[in-house]
N, C-alpha and C. Protein backbone atom coordinates (compact mmCIF):
# COMPACT_ATOMS: atom_id res chain seq x y z
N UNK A 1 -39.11 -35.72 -67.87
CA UNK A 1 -38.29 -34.54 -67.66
C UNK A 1 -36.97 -34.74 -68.40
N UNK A 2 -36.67 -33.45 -69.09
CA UNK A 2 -35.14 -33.80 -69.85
C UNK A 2 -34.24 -33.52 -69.26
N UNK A 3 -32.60 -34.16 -69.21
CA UNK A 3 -32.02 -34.52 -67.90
C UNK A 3 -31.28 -33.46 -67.87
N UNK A 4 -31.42 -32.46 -68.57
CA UNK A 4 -31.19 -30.80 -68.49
C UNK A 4 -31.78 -30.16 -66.90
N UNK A 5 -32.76 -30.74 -67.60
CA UNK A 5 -34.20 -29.95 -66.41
C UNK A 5 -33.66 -30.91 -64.78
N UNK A 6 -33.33 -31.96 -65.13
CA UNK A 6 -32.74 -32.52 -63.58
C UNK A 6 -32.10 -31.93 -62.78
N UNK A 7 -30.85 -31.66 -63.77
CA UNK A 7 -29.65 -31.16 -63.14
C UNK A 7 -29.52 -29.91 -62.83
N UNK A 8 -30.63 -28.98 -63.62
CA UNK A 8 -30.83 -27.45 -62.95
C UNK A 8 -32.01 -27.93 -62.34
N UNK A 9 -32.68 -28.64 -61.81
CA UNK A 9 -33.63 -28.49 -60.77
C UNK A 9 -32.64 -29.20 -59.30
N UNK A 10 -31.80 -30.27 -59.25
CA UNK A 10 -30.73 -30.23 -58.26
C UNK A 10 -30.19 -29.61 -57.97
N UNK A 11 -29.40 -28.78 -58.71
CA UNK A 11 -28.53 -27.01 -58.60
C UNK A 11 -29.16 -26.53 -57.77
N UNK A 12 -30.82 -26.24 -58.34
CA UNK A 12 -31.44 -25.03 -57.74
C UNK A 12 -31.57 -25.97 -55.99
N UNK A 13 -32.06 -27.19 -55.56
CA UNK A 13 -32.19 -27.54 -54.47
C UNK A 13 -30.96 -27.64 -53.70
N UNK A 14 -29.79 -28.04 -54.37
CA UNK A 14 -28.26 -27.59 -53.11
C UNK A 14 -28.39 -26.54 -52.86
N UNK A 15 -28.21 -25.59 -54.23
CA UNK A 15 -28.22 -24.36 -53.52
C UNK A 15 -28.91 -23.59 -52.38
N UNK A 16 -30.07 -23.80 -52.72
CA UNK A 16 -31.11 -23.59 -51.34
C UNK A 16 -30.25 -23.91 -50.25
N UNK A 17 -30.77 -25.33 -50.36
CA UNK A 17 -30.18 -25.98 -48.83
C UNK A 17 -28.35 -25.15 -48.18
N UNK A 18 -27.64 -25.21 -49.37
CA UNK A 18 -26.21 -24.35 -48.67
C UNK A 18 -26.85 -22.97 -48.32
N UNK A 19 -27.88 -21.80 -48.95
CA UNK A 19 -28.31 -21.10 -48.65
C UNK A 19 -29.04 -21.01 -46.99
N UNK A 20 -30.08 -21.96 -46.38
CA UNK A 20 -30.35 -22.03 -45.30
C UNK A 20 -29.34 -22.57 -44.70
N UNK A 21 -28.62 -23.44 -44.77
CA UNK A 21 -27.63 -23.74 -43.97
C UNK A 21 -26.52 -22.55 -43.43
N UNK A 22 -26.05 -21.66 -44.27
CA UNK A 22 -25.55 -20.91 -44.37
C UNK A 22 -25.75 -19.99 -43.09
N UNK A 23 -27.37 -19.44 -43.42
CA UNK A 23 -28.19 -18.84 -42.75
C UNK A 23 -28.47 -19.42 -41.24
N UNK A 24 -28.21 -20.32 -41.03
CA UNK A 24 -28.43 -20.78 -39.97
C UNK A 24 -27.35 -21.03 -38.94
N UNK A 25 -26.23 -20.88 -39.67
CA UNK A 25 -25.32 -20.98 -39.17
C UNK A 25 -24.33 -19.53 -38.40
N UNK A 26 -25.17 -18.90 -39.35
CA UNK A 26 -24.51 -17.10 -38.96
C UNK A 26 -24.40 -16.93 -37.66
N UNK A 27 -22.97 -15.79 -37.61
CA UNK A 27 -23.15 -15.90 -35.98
C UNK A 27 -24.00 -14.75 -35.51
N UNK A 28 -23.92 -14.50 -33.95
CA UNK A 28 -24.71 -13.62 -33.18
C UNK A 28 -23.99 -12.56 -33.02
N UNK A 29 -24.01 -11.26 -33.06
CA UNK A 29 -23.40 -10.02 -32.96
C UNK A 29 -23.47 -9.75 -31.23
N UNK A 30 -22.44 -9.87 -30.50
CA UNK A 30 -22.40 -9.42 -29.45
C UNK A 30 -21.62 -7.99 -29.37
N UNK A 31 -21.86 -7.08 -28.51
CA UNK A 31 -21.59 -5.56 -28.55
C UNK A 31 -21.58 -4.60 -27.31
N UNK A 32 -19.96 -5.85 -26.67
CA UNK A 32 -20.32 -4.94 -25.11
C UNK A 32 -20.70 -3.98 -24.41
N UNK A 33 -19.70 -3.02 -25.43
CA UNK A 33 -19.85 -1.29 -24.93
C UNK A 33 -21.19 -0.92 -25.49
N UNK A 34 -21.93 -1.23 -26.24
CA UNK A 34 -23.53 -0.52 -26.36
C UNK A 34 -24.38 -1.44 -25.14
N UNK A 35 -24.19 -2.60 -24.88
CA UNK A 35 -24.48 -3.06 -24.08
C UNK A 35 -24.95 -2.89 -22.65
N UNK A 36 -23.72 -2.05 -22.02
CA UNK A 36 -23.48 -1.94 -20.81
C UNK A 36 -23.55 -0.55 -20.79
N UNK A 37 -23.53 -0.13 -22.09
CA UNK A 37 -24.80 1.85 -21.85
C UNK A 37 -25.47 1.97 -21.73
N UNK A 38 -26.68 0.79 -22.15
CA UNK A 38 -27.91 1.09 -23.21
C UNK A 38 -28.37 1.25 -21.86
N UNK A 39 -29.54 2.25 -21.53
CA UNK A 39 -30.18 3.14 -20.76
C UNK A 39 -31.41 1.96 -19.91
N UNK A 40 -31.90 0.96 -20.82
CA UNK A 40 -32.69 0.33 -20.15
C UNK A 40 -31.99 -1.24 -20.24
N UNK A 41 -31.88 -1.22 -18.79
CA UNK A 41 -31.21 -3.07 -18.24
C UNK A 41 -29.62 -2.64 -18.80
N UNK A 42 -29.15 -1.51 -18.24
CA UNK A 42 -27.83 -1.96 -18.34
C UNK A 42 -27.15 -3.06 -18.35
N UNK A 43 -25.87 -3.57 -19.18
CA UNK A 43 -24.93 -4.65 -18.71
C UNK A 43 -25.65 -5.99 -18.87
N UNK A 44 -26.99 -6.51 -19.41
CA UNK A 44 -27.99 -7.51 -19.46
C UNK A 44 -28.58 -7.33 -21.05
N UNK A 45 -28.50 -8.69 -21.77
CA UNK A 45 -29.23 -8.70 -23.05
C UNK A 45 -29.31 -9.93 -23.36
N UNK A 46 -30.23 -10.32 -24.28
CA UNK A 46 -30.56 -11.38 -25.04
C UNK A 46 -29.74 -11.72 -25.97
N UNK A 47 -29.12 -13.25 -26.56
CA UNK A 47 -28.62 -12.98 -28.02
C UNK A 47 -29.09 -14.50 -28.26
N UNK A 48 -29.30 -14.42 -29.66
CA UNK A 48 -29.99 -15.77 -29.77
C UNK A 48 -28.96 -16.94 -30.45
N UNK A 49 -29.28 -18.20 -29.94
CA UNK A 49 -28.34 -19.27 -30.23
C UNK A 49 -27.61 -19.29 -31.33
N UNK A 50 -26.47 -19.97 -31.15
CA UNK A 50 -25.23 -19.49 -31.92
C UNK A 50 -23.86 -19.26 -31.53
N UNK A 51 -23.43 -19.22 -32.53
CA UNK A 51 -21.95 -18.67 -32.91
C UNK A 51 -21.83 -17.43 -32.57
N UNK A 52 -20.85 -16.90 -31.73
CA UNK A 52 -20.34 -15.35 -31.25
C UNK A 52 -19.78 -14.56 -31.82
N UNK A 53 -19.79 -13.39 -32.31
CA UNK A 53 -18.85 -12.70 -32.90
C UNK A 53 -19.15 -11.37 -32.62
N UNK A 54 -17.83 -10.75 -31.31
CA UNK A 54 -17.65 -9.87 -31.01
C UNK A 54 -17.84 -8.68 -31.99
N UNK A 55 -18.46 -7.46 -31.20
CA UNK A 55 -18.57 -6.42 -32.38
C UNK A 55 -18.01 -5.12 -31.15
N UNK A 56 -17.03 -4.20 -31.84
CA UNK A 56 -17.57 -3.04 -31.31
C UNK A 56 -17.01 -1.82 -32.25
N UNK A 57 -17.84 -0.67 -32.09
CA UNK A 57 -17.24 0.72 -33.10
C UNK A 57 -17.25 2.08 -32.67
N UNK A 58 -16.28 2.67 -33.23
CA UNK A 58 -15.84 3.85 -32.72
C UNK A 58 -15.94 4.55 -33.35
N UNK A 59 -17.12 5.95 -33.21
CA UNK A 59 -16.90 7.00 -34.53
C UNK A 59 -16.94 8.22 -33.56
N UNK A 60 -15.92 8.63 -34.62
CA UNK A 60 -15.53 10.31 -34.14
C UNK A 60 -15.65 11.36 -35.50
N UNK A 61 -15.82 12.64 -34.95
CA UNK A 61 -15.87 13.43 -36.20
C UNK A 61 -14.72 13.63 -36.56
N UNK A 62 -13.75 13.67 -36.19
CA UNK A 62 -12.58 13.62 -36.96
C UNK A 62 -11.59 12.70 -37.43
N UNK A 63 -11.29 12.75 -38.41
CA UNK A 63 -10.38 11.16 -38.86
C UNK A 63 -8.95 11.32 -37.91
N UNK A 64 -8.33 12.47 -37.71
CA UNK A 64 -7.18 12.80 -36.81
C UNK A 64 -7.54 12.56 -35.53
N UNK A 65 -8.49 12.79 -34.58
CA UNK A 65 -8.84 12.20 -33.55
C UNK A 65 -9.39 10.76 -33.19
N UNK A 66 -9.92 9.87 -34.70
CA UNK A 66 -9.84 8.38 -34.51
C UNK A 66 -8.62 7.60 -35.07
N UNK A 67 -8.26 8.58 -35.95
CA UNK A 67 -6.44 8.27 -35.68
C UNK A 67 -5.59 7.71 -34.75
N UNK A 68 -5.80 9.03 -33.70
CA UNK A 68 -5.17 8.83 -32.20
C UNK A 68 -5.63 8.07 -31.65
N UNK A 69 -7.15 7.36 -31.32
CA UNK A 69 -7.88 6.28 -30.76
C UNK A 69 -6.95 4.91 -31.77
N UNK A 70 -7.07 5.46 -32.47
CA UNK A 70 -6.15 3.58 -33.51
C UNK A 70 -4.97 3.10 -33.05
N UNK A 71 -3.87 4.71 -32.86
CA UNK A 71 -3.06 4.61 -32.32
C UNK A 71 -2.52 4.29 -30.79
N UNK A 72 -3.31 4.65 -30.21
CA UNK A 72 -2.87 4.76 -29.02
C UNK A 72 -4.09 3.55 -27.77
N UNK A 73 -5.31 3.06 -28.51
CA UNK A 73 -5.79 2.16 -27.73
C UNK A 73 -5.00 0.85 -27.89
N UNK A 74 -5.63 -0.10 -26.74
CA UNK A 74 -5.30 -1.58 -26.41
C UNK A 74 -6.46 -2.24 -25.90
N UNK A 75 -6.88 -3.39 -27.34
CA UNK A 75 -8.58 -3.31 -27.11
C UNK A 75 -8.35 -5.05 -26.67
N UNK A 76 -8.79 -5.37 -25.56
CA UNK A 76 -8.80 -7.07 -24.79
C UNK A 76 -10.19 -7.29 -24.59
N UNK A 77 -10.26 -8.38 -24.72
CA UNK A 77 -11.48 -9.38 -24.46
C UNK A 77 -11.10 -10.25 -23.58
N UNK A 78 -12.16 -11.04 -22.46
CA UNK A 78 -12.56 -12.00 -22.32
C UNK A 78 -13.65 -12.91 -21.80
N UNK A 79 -13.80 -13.49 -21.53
CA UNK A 79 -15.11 -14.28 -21.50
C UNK A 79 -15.46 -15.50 -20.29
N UNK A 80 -16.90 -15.90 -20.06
CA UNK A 80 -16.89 -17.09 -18.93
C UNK A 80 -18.15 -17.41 -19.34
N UNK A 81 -18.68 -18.72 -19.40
CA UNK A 81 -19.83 -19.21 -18.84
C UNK A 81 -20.26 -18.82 -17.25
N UNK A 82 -21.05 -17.99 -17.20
CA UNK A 82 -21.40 -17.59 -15.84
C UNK A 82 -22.56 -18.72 -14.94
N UNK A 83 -21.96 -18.79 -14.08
CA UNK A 83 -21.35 -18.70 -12.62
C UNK A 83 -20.62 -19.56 -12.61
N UNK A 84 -20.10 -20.51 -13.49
CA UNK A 84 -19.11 -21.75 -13.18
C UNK A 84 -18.17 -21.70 -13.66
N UNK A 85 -17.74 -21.16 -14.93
CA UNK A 85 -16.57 -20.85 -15.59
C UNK A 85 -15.42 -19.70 -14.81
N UNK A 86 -14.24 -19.92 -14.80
CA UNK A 86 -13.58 -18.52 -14.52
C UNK A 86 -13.48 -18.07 -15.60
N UNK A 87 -12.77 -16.99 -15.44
CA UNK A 87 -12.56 -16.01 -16.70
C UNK A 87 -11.09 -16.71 -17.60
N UNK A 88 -11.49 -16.47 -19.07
CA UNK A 88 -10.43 -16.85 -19.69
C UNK A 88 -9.42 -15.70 -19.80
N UNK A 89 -8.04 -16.48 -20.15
CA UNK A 89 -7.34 -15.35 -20.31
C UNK A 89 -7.34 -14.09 -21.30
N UNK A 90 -7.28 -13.21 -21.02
CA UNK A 90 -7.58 -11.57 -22.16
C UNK A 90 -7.05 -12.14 -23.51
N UNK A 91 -8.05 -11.91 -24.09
CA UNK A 91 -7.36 -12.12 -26.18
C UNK A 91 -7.39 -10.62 -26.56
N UNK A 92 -6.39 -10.49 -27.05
CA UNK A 92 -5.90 -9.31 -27.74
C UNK A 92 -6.39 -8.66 -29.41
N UNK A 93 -7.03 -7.96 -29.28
CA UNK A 93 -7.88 -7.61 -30.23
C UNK A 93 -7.30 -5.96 -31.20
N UNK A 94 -6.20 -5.62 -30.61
CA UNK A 94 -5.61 -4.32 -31.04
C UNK A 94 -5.64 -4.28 -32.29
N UNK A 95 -5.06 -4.89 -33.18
CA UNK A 95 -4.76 -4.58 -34.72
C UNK A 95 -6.09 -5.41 -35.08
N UNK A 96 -6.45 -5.64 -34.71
CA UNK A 96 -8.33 -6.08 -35.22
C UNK A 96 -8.90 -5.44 -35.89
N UNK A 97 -8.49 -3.25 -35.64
CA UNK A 97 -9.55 -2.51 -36.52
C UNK A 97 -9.50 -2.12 -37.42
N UNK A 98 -10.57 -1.98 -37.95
CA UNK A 98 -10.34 -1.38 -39.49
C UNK A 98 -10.08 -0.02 -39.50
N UNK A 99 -9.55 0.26 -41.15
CA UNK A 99 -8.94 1.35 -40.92
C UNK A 99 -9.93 2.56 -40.79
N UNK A 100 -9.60 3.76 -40.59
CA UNK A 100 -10.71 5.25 -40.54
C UNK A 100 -11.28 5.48 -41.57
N UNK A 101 -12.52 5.18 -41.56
CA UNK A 101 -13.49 5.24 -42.60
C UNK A 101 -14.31 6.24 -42.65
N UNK A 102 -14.65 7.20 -43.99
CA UNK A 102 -15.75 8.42 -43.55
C UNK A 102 -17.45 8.01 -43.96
N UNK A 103 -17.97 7.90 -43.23
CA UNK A 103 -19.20 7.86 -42.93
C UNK A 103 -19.99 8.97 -43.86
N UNK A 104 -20.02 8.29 -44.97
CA UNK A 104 -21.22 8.07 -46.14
C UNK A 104 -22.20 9.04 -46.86
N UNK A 105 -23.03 9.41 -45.49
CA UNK A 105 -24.39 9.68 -45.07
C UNK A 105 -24.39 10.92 -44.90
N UNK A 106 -23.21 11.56 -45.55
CA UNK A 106 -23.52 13.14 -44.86
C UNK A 106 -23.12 13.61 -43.57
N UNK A 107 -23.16 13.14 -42.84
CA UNK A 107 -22.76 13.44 -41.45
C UNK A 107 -21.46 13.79 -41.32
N UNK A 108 -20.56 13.49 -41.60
CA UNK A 108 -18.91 14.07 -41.82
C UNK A 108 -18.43 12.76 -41.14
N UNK A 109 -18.88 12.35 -40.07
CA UNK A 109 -17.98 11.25 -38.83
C UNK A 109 -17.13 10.28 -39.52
N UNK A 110 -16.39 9.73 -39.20
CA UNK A 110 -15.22 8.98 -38.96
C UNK A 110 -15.96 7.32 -38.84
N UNK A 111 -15.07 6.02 -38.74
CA UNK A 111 -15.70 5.34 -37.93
C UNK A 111 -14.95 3.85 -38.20
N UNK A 112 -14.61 3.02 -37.00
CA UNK A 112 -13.85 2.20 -37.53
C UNK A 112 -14.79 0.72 -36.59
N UNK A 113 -14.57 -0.24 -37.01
CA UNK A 113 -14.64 -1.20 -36.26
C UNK A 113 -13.84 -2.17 -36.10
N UNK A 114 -14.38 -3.09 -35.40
CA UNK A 114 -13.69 -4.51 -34.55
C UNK A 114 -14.62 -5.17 -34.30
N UNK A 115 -14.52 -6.31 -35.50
CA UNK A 115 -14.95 -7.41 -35.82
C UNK A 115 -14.51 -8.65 -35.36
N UNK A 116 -14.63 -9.46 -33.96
CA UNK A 116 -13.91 -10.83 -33.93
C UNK A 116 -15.22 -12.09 -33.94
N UNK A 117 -14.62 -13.35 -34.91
CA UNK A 117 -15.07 -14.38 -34.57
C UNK A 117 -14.84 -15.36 -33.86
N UNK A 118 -15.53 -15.52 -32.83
CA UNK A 118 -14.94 -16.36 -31.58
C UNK A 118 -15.18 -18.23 -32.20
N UNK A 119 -14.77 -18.43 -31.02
CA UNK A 119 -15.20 -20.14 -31.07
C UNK A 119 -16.04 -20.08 -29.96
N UNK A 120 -16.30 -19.02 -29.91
CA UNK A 120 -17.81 -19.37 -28.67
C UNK A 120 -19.01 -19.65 -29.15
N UNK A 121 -20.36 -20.51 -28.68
CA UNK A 121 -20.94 -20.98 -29.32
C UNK A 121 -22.16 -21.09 -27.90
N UNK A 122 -23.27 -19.73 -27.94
CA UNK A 122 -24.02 -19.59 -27.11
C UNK A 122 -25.24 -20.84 -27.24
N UNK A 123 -25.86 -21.39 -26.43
CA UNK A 123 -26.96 -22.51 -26.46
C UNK A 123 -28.49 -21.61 -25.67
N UNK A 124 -29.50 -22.30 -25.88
CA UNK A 124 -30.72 -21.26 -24.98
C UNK A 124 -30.34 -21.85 -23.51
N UNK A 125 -30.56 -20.34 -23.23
CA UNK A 125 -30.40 -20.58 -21.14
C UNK A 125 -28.71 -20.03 -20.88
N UNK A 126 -27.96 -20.26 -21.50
CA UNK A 126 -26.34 -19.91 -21.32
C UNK A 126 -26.52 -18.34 -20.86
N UNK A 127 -25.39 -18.27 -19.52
CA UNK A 127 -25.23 -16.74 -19.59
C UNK A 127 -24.02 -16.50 -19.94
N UNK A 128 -23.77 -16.13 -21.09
CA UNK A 128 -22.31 -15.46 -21.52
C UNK A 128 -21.69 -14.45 -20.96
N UNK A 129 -20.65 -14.32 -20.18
CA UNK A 129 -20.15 -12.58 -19.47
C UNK A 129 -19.15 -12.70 -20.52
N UNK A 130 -19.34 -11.02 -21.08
CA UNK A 130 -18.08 -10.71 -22.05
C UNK A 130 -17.56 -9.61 -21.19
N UNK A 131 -16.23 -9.33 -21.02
CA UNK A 131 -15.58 -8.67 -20.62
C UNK A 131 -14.62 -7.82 -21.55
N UNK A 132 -14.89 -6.44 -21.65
CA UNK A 132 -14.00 -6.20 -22.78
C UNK A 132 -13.67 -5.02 -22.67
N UNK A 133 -12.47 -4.31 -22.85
CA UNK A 133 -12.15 -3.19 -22.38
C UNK A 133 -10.78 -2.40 -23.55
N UNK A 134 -10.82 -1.16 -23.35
CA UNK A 134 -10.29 -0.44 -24.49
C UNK A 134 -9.93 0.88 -23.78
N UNK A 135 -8.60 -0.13 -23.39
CA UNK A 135 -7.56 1.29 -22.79
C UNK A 135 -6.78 2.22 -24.04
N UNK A 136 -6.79 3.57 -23.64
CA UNK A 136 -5.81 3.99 -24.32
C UNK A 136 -4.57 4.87 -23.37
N UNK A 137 -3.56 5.31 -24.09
CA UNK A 137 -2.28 5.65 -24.25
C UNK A 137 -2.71 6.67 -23.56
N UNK A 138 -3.12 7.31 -24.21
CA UNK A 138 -3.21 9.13 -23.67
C UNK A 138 -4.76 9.60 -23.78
N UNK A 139 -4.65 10.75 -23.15
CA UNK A 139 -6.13 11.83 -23.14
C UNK A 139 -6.88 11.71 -24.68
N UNK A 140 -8.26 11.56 -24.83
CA UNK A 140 -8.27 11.43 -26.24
C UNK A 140 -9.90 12.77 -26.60
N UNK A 141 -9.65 13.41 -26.78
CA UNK A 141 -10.80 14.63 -26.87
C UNK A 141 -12.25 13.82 -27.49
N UNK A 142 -13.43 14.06 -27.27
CA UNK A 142 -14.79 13.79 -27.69
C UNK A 142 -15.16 15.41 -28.00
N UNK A 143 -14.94 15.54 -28.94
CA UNK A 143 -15.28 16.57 -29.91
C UNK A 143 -17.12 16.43 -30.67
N UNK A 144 -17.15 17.33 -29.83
CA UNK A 144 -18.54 17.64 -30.89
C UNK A 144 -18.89 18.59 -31.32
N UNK A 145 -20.07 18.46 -31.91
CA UNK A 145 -20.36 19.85 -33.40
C UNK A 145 -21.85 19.90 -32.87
N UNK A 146 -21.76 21.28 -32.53
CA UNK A 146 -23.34 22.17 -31.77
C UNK A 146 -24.55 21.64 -32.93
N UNK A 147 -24.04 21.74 -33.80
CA UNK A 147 -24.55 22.08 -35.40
C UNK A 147 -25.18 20.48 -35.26
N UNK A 148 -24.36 19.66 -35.09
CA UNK A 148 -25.05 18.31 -35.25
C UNK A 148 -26.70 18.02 -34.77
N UNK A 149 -26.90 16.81 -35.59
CA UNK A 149 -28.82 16.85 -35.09
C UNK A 149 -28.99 16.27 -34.01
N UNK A 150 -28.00 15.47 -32.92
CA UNK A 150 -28.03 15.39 -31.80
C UNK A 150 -27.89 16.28 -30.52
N UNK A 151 -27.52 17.12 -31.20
CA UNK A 151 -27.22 18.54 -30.12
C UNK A 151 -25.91 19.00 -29.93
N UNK A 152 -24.63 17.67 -30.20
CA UNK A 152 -23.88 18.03 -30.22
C UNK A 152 -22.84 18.30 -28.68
N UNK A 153 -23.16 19.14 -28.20
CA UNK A 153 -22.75 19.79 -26.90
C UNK A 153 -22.09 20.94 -27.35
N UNK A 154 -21.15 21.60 -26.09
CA UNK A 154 -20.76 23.19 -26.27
C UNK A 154 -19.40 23.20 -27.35
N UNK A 155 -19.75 24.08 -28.39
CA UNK A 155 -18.69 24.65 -28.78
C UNK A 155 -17.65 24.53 -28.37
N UNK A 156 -16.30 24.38 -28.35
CA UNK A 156 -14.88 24.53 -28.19
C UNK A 156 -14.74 24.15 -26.81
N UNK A 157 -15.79 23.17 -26.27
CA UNK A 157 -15.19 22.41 -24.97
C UNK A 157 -15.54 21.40 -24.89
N UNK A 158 -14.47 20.45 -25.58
CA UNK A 158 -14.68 19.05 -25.52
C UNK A 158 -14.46 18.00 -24.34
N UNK A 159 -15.07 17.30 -23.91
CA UNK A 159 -14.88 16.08 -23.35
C UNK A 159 -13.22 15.98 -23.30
N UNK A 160 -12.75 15.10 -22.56
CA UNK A 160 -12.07 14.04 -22.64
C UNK A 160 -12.49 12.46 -21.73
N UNK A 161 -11.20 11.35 -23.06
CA UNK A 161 -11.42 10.40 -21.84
C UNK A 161 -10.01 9.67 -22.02
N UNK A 162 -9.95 8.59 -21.06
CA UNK A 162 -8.35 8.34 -21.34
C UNK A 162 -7.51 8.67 -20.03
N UNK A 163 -6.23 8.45 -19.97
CA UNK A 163 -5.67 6.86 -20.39
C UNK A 163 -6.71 6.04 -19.40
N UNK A 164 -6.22 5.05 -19.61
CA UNK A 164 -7.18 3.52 -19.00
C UNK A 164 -8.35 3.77 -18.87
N UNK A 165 -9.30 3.39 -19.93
CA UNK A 165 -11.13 3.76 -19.89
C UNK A 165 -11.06 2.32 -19.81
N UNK A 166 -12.18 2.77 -18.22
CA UNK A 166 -12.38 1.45 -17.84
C UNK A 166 -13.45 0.23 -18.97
N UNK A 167 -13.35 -1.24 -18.42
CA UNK A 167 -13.54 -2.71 -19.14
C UNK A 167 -15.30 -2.23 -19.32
N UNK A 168 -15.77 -2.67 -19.75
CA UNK A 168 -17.39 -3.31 -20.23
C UNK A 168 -17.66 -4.48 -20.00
N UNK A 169 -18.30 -4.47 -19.30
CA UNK A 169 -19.03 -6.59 -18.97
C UNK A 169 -20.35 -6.01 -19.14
N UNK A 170 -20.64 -7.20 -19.95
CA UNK A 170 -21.97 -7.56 -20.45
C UNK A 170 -22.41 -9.16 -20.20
N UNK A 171 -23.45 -9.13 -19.81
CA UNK A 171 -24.16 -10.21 -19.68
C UNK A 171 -24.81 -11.35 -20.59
N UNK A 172 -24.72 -11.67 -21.36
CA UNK A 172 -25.63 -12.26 -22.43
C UNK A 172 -26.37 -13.87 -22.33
N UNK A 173 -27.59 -13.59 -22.29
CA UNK A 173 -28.17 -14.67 -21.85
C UNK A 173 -28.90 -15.52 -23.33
N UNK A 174 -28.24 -16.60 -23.20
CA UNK A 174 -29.21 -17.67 -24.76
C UNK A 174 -30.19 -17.33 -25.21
N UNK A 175 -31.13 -17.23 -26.30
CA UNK A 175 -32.53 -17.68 -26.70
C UNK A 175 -32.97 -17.82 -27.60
């Protein structure tokens, strides 16, 4: 073999290996508030071993009404090994989000997220409680569009929610 061919056949094998390593190392997307909606096993989910990294997102149809959500929420976390751990103290996640983004796809919506990487580090069998909550300032309208392919809801009578929307705990168990 000519020692050309060595040294791009080593290349090609680090690389791999930083490639699975890489891969293996990724963290787990945890996602309280879909979590503790989702219709079947509320507040209870699986996430598989790993590294944690908080997720959550907010889309509205209007960029002026996720505006006011940017402005005016106060988004805290915190966390326990359940049943033996207490709760750690709230980490502050406010300026965490990204800015109002328009959603792509046609749909018109808005949409920002909050991305954190923890130093938490789930094992199989661990029950993780995330606690996480996203108060805001003032009344904040849930505006929807009849027209939309979800249905939307009524014309010119929006929702509200706000100030202090209550925390999200979620459960997350190793595997």
């Amino acid at each position: 073999m000519y020692p050309f061919r060595r040294v791009l056949a080593a290349v090609v094998v680090v690389t791999a290996a930083a490639v699975m390593m890489a891969a293996s190392a990724q963290a787990e997307i945890a996602n309280p508030p879909n979590c503790a909606l989702k219709q079947n096993n509320p507040g209870f989910a699986n996430l598989a071993a790993g590294r944690v990294t908080l997720r959550s997102t907010e889309v509205q149809q209007t960029r002026g009404i996720l505006q006011s959500f940017l402005n005016g929420q106060t988004t805290t976390w915190s966390w326990r090994i359940a049943p033996t751990d207490s709760w750690s103290t709230p980490g502050d996640l406010s300026s965490n989000w990204t800015d109002a983004t328009p959603n792509f796809l046609g749909s018109g919506f808005w949409w920002t997220r909050n991305d954190f990487q923890t130093d938490l580090t789930i094992v199989k069998g661990d029950k993780l409680e995330i606690r996480y909550n996203n108060n805001l300032s003032h009344r904040l309208p849930e505006v929807y569009n009849p027209a939309s392919p979800d249905g939307g809801g009524v014309a010119g009578k929006p929702l509200f929610r706000g100030p202090d929307t209550p925390a999200y705990t979620c459960t997350y168990t190793g595997v």
